[in-house]
Protein backbone atom coordinates (compact mmCIF):
# COMPACT_ATOMS: atom_id res chain seq x y z
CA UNK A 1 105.87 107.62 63.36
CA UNK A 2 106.93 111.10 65.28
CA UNK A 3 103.60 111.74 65.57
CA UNK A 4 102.71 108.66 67.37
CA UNK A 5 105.45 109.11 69.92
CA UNK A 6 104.28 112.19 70.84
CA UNK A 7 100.99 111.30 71.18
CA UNK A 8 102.07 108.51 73.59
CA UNK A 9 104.63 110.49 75.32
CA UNK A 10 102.01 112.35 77.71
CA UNK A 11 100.49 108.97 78.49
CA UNK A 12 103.79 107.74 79.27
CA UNK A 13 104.89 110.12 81.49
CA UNK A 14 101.07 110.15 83.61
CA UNK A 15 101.77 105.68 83.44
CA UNK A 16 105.48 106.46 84.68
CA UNK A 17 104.57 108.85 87.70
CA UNK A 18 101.54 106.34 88.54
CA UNK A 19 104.40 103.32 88.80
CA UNK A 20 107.16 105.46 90.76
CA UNK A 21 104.41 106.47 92.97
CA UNK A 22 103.23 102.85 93.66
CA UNK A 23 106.41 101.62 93.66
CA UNK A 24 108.22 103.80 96.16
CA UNK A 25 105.02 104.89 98.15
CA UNK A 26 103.96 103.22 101.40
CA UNK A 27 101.40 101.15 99.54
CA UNK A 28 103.82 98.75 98.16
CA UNK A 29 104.68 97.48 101.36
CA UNK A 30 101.71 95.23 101.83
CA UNK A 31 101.03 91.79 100.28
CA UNK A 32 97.89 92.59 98.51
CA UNK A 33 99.97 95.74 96.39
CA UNK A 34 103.12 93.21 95.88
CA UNK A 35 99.94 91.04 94.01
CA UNK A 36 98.99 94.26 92.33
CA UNK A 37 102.30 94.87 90.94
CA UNK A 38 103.24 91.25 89.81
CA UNK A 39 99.61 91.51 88.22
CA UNK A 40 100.44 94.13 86.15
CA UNK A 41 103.71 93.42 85.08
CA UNK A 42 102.10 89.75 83.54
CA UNK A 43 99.78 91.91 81.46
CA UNK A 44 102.81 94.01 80.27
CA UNK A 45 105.60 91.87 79.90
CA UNK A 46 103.88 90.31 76.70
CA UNK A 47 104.20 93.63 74.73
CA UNK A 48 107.55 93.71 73.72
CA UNK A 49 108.24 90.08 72.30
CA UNK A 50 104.89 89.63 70.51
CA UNK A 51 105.31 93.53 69.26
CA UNK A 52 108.75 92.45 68.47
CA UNK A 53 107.99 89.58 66.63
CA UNK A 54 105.04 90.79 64.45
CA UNK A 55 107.80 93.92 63.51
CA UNK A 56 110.15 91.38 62.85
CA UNK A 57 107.94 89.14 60.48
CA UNK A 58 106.65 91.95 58.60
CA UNK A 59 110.27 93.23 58.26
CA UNK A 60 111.32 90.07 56.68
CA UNK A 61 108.28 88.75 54.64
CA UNK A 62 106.48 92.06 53.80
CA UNK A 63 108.37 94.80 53.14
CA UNK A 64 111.91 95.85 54.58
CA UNK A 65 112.24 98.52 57.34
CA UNK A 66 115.19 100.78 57.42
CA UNK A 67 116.66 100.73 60.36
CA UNK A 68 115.34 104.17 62.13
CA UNK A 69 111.55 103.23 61.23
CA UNK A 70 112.65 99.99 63.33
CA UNK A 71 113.74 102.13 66.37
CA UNK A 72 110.93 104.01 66.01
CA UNK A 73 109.11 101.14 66.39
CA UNK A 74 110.93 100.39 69.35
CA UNK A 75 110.07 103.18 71.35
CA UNK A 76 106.57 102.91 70.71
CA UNK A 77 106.56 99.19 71.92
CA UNK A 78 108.60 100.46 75.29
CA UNK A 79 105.94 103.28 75.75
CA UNK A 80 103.21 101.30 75.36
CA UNK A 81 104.69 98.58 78.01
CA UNK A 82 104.91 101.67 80.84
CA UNK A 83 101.37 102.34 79.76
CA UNK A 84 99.58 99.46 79.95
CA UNK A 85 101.44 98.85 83.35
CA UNK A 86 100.31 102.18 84.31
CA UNK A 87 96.72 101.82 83.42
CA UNK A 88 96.62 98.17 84.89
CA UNK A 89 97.90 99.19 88.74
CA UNK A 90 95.53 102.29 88.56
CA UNK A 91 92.55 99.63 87.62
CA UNK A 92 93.26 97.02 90.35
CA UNK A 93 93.72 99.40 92.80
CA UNK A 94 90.66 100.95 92.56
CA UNK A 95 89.38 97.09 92.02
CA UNK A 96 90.87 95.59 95.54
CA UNK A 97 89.45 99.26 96.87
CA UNK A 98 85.76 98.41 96.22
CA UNK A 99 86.31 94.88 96.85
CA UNK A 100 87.83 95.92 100.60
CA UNK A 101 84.80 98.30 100.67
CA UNK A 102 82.33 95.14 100.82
């Protein structure tokens, strides 16, 4: 489980510059970013309770976890939410780009 961390870790902290940059940048100002954002967050928020729940089932009708392999788990759900936010505000940006392009 380590290993997966640190695999994620690197594309956590590229997701978590791309958000503080959006967030705090002059581009959030505007309506059409504000959409951007709110976009995003509905395609992350999901993450954590369904990756929550499916840990949770599996805990209780598959095979107990002890209780570091369920932190573990944890952090990988929390990484994963700052990535996938990441990745989606880097992919409608560059979306409402081309579409302003037109």
């Amino acid at each position: 489980m380590a290993f997966i961390i640190l695999v994620l870790t690197p594309f956590f902290l590229v997701a978590l510059y791309i958000q503080l940059k959006f967030y705090f940048g002059p581009e959030s100002k505007n309506d059409r970013n504000k959409k951007i954002l709110l976009k995003s967050y509905s395609y992350a928020a999901p993450i954590f309770p369904i990756g929550w729940l499916l840990i949770e089932l599996y805990d209780r009708f598959v095979h107990s976890l002890s209780f570091d392999f369920y932190k573990d788990y944890l952090w990988v759900l929390l990484l994963l939410i700052f990535i996938v936010q990441g990745f989606f505000i880097v992919i409608f940006k560059k979306r409402n780009n081309a579409e302003q392009a037109y």
